[in-house]
Protein backbone atom coordinates (compact mmCIF):
# COMPACT_ATOMS: atom_id res chain seq x y z
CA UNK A 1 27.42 37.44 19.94
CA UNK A 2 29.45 35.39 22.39
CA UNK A 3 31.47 32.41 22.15
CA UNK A 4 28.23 30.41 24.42
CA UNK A 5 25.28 32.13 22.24
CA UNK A 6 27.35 30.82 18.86
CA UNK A 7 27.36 27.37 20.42
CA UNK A 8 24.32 27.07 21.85
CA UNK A 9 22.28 28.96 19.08
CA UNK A 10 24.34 26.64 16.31
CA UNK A 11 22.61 23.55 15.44
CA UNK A 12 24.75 20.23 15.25
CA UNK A 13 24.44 17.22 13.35
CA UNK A 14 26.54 14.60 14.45
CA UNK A 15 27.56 11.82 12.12
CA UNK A 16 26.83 9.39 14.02
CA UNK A 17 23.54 10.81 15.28
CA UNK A 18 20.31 12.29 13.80
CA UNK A 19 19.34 15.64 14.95
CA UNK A 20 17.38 15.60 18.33
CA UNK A 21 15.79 18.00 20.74
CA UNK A 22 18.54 19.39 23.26
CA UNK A 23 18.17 19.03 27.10
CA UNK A 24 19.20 21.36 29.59
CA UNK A 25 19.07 19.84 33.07
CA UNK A 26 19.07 22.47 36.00
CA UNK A 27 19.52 19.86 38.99
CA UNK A 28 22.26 18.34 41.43
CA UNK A 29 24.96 16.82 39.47
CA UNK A 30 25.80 13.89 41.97
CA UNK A 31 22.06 13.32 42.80
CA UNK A 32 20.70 9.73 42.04
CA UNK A 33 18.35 11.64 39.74
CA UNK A 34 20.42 13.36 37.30
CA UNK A 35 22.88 10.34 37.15
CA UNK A 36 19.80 7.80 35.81
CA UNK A 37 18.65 10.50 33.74
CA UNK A 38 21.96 10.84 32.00
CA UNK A 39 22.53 7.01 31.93
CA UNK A 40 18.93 6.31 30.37
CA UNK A 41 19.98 8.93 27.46
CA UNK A 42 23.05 6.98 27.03
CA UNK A 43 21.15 3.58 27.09
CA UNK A 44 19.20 4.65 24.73
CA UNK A 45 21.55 6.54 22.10
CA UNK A 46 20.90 10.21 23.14
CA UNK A 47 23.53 12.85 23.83
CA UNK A 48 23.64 13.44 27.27
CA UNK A 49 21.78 16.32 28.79
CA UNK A 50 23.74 19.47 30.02
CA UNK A 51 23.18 20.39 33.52
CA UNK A 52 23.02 23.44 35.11
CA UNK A 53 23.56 22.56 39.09
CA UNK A 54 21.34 24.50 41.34
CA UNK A 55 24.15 25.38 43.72
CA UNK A 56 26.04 26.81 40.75
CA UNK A 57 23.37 28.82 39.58
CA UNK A 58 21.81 29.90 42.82
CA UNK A 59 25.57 30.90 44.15
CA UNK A 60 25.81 32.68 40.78
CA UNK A 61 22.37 34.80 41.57
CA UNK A 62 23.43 35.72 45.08
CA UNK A 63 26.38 37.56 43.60
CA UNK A 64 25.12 39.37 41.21
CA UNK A 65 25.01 37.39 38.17
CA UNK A 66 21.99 35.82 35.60
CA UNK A 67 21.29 32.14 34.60
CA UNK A 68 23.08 33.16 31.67
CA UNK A 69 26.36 34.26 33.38
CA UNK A 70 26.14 30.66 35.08
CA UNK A 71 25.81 28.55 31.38
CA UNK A 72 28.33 31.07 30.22
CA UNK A 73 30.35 29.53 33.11
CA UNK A 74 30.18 26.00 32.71
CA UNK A 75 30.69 26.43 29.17
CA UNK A 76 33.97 27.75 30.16
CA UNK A 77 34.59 24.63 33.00
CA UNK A 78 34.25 26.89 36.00
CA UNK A 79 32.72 25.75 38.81
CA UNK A 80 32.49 22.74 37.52
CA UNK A 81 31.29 19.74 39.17
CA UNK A 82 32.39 15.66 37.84
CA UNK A 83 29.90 12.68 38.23
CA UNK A 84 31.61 9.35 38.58
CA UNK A 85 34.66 10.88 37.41
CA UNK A 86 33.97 12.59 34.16
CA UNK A 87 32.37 15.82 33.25
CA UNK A 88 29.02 15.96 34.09
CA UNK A 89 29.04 18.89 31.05
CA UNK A 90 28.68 17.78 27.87
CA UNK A 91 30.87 19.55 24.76
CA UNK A 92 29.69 22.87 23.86
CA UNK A 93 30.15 21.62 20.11
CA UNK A 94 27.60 18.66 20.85
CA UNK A 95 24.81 21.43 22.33
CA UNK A 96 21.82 21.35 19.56
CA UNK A 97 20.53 24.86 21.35
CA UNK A 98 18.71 26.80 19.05
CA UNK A 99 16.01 29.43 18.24
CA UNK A 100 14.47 27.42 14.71
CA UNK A 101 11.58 26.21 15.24
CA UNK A 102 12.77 22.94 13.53
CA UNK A 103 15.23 21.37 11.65
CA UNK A 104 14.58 18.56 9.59
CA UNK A 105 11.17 18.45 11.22
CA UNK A 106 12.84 18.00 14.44
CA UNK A 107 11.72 20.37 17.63
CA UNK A 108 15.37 22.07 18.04
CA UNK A 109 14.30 24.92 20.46
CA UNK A 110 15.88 24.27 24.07
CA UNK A 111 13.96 21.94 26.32
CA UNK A 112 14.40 22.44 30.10
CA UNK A 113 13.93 19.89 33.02
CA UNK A 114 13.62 21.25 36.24
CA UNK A 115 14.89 18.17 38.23
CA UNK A 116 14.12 17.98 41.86
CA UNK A 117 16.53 20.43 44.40
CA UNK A 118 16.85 18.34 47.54
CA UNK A 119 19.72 16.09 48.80
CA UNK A 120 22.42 18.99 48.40
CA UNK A 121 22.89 20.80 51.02
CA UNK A 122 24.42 23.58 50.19
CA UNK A 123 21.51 24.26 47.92
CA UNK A 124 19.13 23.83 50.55
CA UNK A 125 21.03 26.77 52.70
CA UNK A 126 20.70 28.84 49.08
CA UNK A 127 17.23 28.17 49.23
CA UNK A 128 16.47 29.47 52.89
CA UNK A 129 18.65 32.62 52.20
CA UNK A 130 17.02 33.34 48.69
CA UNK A 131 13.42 32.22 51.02
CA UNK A 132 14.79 35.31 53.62
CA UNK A 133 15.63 37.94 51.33
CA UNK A 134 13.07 37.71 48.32
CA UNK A 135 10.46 39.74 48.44
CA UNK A 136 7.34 37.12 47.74
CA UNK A 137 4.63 36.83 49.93
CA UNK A 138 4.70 33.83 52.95
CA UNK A 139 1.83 31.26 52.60
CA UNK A 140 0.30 32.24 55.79
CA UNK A 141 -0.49 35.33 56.98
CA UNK A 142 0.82 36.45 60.63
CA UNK A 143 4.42 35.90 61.95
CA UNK A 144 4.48 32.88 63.66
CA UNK A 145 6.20 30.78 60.91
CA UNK A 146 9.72 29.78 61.32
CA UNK A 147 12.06 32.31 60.15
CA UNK A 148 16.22 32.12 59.53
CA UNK A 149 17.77 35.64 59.14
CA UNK A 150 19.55 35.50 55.93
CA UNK A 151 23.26 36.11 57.20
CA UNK A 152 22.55 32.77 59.21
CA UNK A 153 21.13 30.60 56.22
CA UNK A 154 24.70 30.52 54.83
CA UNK A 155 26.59 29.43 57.72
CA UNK A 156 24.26 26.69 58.88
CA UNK A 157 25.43 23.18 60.48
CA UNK A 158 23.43 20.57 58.85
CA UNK A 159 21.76 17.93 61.38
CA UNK A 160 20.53 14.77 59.41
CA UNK A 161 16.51 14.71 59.77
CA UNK A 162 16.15 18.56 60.54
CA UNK A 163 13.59 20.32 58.84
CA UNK A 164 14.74 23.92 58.55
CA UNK A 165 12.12 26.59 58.28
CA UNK A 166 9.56 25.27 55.34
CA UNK A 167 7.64 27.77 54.53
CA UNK A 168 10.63 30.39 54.18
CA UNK A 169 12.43 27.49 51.91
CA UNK A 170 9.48 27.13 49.90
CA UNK A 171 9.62 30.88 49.51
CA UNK A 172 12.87 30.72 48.12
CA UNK A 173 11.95 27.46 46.00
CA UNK A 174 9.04 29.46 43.80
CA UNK A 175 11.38 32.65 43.70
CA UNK A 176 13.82 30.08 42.18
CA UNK A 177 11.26 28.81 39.47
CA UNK A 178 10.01 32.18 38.98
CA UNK A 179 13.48 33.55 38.15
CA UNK A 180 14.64 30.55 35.69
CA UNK A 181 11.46 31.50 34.13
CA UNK A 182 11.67 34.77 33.64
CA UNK A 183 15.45 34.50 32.76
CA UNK A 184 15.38 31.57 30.17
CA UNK A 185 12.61 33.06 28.53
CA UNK A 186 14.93 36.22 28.25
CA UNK A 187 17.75 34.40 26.87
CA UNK A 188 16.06 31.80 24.66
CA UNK A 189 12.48 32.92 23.76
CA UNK A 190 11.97 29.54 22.13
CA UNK A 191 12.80 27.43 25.21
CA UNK A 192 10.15 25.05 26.31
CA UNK A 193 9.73 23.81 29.80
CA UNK A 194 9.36 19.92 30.73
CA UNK A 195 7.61 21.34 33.28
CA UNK A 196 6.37 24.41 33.62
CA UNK A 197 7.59 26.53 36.37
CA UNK A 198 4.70 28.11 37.25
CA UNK A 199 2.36 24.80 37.67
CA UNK A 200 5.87 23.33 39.42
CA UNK A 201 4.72 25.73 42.44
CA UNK A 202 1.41 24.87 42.28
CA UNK A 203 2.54 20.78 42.21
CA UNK A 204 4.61 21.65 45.14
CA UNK A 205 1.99 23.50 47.11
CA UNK A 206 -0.72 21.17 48.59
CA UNK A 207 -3.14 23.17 49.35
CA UNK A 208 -3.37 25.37 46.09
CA UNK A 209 -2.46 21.83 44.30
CA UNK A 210 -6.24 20.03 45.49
CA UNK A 211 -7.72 22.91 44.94
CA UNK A 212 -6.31 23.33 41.41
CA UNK A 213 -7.12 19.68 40.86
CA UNK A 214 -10.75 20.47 42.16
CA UNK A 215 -11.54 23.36 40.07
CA UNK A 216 -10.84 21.10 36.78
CA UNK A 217 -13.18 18.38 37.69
CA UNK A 218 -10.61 15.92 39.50
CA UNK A 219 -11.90 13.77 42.65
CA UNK A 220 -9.71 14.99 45.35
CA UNK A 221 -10.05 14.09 49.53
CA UNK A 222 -12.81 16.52 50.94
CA UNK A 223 -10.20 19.74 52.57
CA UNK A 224 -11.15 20.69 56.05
CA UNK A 225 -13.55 23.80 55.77
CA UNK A 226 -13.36 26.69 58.15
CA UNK A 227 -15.04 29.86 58.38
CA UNK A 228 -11.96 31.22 59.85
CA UNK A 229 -7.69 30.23 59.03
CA UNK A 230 -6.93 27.30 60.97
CA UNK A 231 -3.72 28.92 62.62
CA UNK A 232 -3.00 26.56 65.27
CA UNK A 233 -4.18 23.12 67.35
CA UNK A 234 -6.82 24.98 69.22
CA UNK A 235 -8.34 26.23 65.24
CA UNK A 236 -7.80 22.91 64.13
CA UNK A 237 -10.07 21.24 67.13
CA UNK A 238 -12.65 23.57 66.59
CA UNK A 239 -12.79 23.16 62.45
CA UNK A 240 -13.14 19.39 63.14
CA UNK A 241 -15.88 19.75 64.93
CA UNK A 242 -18.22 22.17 63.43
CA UNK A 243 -17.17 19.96 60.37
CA UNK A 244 -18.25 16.73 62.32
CA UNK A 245 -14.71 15.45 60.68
CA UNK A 246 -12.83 13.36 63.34
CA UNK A 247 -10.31 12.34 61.03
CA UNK A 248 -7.80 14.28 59.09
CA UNK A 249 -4.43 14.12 57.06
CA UNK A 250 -2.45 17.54 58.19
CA UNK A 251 -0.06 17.70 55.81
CA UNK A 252 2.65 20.45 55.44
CA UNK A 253 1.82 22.26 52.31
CA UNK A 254 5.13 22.13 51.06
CA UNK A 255 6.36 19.01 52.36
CA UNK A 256 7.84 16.06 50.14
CA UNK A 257 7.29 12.59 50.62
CA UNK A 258 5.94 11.84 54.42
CA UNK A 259 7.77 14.64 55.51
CA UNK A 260 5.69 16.66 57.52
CA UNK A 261 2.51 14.23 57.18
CA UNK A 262 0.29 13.47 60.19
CA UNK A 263 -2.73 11.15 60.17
CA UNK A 264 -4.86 12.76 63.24
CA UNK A 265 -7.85 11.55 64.71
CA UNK A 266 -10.28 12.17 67.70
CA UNK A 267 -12.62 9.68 69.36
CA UNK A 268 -15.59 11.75 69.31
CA UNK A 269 -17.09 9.85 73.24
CA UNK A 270 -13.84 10.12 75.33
CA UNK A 271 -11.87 12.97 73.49
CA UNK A 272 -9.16 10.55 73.26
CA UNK A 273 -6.36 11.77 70.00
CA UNK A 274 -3.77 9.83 68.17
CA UNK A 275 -0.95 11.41 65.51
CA UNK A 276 0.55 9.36 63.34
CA UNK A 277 3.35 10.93 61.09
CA UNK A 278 6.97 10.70 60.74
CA UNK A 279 7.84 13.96 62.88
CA UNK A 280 10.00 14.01 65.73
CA UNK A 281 10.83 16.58 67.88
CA UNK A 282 13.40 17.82 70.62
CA UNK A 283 13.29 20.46 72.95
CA UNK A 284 16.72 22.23 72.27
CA UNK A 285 17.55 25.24 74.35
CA UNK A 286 13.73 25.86 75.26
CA UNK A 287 12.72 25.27 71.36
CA UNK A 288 11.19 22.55 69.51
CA UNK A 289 12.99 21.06 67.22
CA UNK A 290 11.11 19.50 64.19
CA UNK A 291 12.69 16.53 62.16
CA UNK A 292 11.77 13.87 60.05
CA UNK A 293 12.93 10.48 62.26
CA UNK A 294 12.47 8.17 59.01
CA UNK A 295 9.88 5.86 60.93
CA UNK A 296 6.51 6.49 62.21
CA UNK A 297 5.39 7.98 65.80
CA UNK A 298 2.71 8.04 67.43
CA UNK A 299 1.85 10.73 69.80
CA UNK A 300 -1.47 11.22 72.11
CA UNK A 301 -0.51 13.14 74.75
CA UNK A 302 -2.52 16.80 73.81
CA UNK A 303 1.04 18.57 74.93
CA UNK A 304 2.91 17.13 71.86
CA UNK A 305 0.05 17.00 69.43
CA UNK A 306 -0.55 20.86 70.41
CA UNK A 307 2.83 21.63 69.61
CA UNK A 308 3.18 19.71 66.37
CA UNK A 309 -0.08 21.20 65.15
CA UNK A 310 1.04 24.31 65.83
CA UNK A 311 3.97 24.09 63.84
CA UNK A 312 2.51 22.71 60.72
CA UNK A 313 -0.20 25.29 60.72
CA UNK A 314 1.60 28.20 60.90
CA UNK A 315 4.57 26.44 58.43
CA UNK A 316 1.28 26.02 56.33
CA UNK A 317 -1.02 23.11 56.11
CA UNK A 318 -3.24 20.86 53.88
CA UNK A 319 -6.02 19.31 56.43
CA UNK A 320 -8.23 17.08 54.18
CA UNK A 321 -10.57 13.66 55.44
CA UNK A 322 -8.90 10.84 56.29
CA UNK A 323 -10.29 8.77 53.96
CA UNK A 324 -10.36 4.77 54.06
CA UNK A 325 -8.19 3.36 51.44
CA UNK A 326 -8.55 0.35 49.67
CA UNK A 327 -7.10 -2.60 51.55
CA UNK A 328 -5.06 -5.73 50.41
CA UNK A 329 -4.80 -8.54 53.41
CA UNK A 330 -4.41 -6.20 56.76
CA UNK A 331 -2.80 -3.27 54.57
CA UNK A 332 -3.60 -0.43 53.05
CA UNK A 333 -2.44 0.85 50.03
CA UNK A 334 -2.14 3.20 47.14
CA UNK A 335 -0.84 3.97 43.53
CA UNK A 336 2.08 5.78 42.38
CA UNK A 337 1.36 6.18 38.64
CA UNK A 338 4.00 7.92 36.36
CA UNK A 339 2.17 9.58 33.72
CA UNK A 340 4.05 11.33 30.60
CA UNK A 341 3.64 13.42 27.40
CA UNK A 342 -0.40 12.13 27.96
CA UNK A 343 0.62 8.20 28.58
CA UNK A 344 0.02 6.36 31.67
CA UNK A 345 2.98 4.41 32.38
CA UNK A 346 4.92 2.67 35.28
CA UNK A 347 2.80 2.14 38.45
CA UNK A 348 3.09 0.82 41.75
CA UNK A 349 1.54 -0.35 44.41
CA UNK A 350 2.33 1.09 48.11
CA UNK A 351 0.61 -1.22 51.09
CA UNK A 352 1.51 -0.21 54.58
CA UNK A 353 -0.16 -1.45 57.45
CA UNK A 354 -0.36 2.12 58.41
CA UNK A 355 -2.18 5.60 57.28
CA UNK A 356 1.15 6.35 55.26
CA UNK A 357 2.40 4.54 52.34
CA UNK A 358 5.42 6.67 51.50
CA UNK A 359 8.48 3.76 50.43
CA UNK A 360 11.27 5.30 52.13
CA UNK A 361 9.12 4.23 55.43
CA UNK A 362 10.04 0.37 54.72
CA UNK A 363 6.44 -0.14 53.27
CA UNK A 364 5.90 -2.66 50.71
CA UNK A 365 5.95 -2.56 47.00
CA UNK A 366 4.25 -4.56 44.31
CA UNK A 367 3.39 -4.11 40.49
CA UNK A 368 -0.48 -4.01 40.15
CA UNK A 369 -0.21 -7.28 38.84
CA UNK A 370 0.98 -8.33 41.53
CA UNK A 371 -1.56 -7.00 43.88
CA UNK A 372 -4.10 -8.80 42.38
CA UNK A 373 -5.58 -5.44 40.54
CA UNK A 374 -7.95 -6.11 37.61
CA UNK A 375 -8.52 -4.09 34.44
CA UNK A 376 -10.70 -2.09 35.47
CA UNK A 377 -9.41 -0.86 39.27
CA UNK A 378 -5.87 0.04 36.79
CA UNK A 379 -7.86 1.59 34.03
CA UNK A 380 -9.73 3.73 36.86
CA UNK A 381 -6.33 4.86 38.62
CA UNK A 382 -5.00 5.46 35.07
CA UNK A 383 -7.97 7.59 33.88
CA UNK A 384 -7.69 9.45 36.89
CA UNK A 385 -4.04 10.47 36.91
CA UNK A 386 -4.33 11.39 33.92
CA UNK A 387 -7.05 13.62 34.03
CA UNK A 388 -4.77 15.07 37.08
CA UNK A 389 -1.87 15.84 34.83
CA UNK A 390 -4.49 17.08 32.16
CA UNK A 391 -5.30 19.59 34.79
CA UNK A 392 -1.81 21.14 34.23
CA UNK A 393 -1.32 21.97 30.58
CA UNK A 394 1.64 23.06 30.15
CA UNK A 395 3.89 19.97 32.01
CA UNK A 396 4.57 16.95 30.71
CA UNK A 397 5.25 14.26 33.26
CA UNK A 398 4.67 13.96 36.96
CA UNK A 399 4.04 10.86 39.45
CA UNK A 400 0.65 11.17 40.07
CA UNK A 401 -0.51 9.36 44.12
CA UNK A 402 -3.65 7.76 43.57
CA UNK A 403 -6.18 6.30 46.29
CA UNK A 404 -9.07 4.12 45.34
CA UNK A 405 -11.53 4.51 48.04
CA UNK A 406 -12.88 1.40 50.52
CA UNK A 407 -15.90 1.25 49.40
CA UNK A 408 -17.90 -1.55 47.38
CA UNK A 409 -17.34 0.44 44.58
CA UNK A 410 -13.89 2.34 44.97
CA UNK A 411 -13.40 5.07 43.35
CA UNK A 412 -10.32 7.07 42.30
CA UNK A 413 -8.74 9.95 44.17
CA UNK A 414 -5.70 12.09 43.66
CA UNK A 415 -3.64 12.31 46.79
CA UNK A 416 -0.62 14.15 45.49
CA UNK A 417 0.94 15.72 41.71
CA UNK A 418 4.83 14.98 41.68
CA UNK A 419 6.54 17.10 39.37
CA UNK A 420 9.58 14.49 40.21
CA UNK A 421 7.53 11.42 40.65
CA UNK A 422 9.44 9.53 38.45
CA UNK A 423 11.78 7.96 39.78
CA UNK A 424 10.88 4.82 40.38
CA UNK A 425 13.23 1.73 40.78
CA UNK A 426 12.87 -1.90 39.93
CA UNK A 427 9.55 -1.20 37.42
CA UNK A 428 9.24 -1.25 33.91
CA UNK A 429 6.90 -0.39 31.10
CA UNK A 430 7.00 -1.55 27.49
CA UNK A 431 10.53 -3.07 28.49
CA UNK A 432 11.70 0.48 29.80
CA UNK A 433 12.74 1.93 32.64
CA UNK A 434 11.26 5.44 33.87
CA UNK A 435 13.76 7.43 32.48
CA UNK A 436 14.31 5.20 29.51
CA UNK A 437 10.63 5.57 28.68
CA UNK A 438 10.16 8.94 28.80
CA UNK A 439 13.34 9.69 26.89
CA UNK A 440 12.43 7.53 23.92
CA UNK A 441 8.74 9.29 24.11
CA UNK A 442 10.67 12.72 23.80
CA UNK A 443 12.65 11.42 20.96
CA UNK A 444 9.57 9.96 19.31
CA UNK A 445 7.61 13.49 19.43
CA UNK A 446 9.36 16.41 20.52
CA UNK A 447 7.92 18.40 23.40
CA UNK A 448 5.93 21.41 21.60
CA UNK A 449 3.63 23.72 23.22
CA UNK A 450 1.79 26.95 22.47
């Protein structure tokens, strides 16, 4: 047995500290995320999680090695990585890793959170060349997707706003999950996932996501039928009208936040379009260039729509009604609500004056409270998200995006299932931050699942 399996197969108990479940983290060290993760546990008396970075692990992978090799690694302070100036690993001698199934009735099997992979970049060039070389199947069919030759993904320039090749990074983001699945599972059969890897990819994937959510009973906006794949703008027109639909959300399928979002409509008399998303573009060298400008444009000349629905149909879409939202004033909004380990917790409002209420847009933010929503509109948005995150049994937490419809009598509908929905400044529940709370529900009952 080696020096890392004695250490992290050893249970501790701490003199100071009563036994609790062990976290490994796989996520970016630096990254806002990880950083109030590991300051909640501190806040609240835990030991700090031990992270695994993504670029450490996927770097690790591309030459050769196992998820195992890269623990082994940081165990040893290789490749390490410091937050704020200290470690970001926590002593071997401190890891409660074990295969028991308990310990002083105390869950002492691994638990892994899969944290969010964005805002590195060098893991987002390890995703594209682990997206080019991995054998898993694209999310369209034909060739007309955006593709970077593997030898190129390493050596690429990042330009701020870009969006590189989406479908091919999603490829390499569910060959990611799949292999930390298939790995940990290999090295400790007891592990449990916060969230499961598998329903991560479905989270992640809008399309198979509303359908998912469909299937198990879940309102969801009507998707855009079609006899035929919708492959490009000229598919698109003709879906919406044999549909009679002449509004729709195109959304890419594997798009975060209002990245890759377009609200689309067509006056039905005079022809006239409008798109409304946060997608620029730049003809560079006789190609488009596709990036997210961080504000919203509006396009209706049919050249650029054309173009940009062509791209986000054959990067993959999810084309669903535009449905009216519930209003406040002249604004629109919806309902981020974190739910976790079965709880509905934090919420908040988004209003935008707008079709998109994403935050990082500059739209406003209130507490429900302070939108003026009763009882009942919070216990509808709460029953629904829930019965979203029932839909995927074997995860634990996500921010749920809930819609309650215009009518006289709204009802609830699930835009969106975050597997990192919760981070969520400035809001509180029970006294708690988001992190806070769902560490001190973890500590409380012990993430167990069959």
């Amino acid at each position: 047995m080696t020096e890392m399996e004695e250490n992290l197969q050893s249970p501790v108990k701490d003199s100071d500290m009563t036994l609790e479940q062990p976290l490994l983290l796989i996520g970016n060290p630096n990254n806002r995320r990880t950083l109030g993760l590991q300051e909640a546990r501190q806040r609240i008396g835990l030991q700090p999680a031990f992270v695994l970075p993504y670029a450490h692990l996927l770097k690790t992978w591309r030459r050769g090695g196992t998820m195992a090799d890269a623990v082994q690694q940081c165990l040893e302070g290789r490749g390490t990585t410091h937050m704020q100036g200290e470690p970001w690993i926590s002593s071997p001698a401190s890891m409660l890793y074990a295969n028991h199934d308990s310990v002083d009735g105390v869950s002492n099997v691994p638990l892994i959170r899969i944290d969010a992979p964005g805002e590195e970049w060098d893991v987002e060039r390890e995703l594209l060349f682990l997206g080019a070389v991995n054998d898993v199947s694209p999310l369209i069919d034909g060739p007309s997707a955006g593709i970077i030759p593997a030898a190129q993904t390493l050596t690429l320039e990042q330009e701020w706003g870009r969006i590189y090749a989406p479908s091919q990074w999603f490829r390499g983001w569910k060959a990611c999950l799949e292999r930390v699945r298939h790995e940990a599972r290999k090295y400790w059969p007891n592990a449990r996932f916060m969230n499961d890897p598998d329903e991560i990819a479905i989270m992640f994937d809008k399309r198979k996501c509303q359908q998912h959510l469909s299937a198990h009973g879940v309102h969801v906006p009507p998707t855009l039928q079609s006899s035929e794949p919708i492959r490009n703008y000229a598919d698109l027109r003709t879906a919406m009208t044999t549909a009679g639909m002449n509004r729709v959300f195109v959304k890419l399928a594997c798009g975060s936040g209002a990245s890759g979002v377009v609200a689309y409509q067509i006056n039905p008399r005079t022809g006239a379009e409008i798109a409304i998303t946060t997608v620029g573009m730049e003809r560079v060298q006789g190609r488009i260039i596709f990036y997210n400008e961080g504000r919203l444009r509006r396009y209706t000349h049919t050249s650029e729509i054309s173009a940009l629905m062509d791209w986000l149909c054959a990067e993959g879409a999810q084309i669903e009604r535009w449905m009216a939202k519930a209003s406040l004033g002249s604004s629109v909004f919806d309902i981020r609500q974190l739910v976790a380990g079965g709880q509905a917790g934090h919420a908040i409002v988004r209003l935008s004056q707008t079709p998109i209420t994403n935050l990082h847009l500059r739209n406003e933010r209130l507490l429900p409270e302070e939108a003026g929503l009763d009882e009942q509109q919070m216990n509808g948005v709460k029953t629904a998200a829930k019965a979203a995150m029932a839909a995927f049994p074997y995860s634990w937490s996500a921010g749920i995006d809930v819609m309650l419809s215009g009518d006289t009598e709204p009802r609830a509908y699930i835009l969106d299932v975050n597997p990192f929905g919760d981070l969520l400044y400035r809001v509180q529940h029970n006294g708690l931050g988001t992190y806070e709370w769902e560490m001190e529900l973890l500590r409380k009952e012990p993430y167990n699942y069959d």
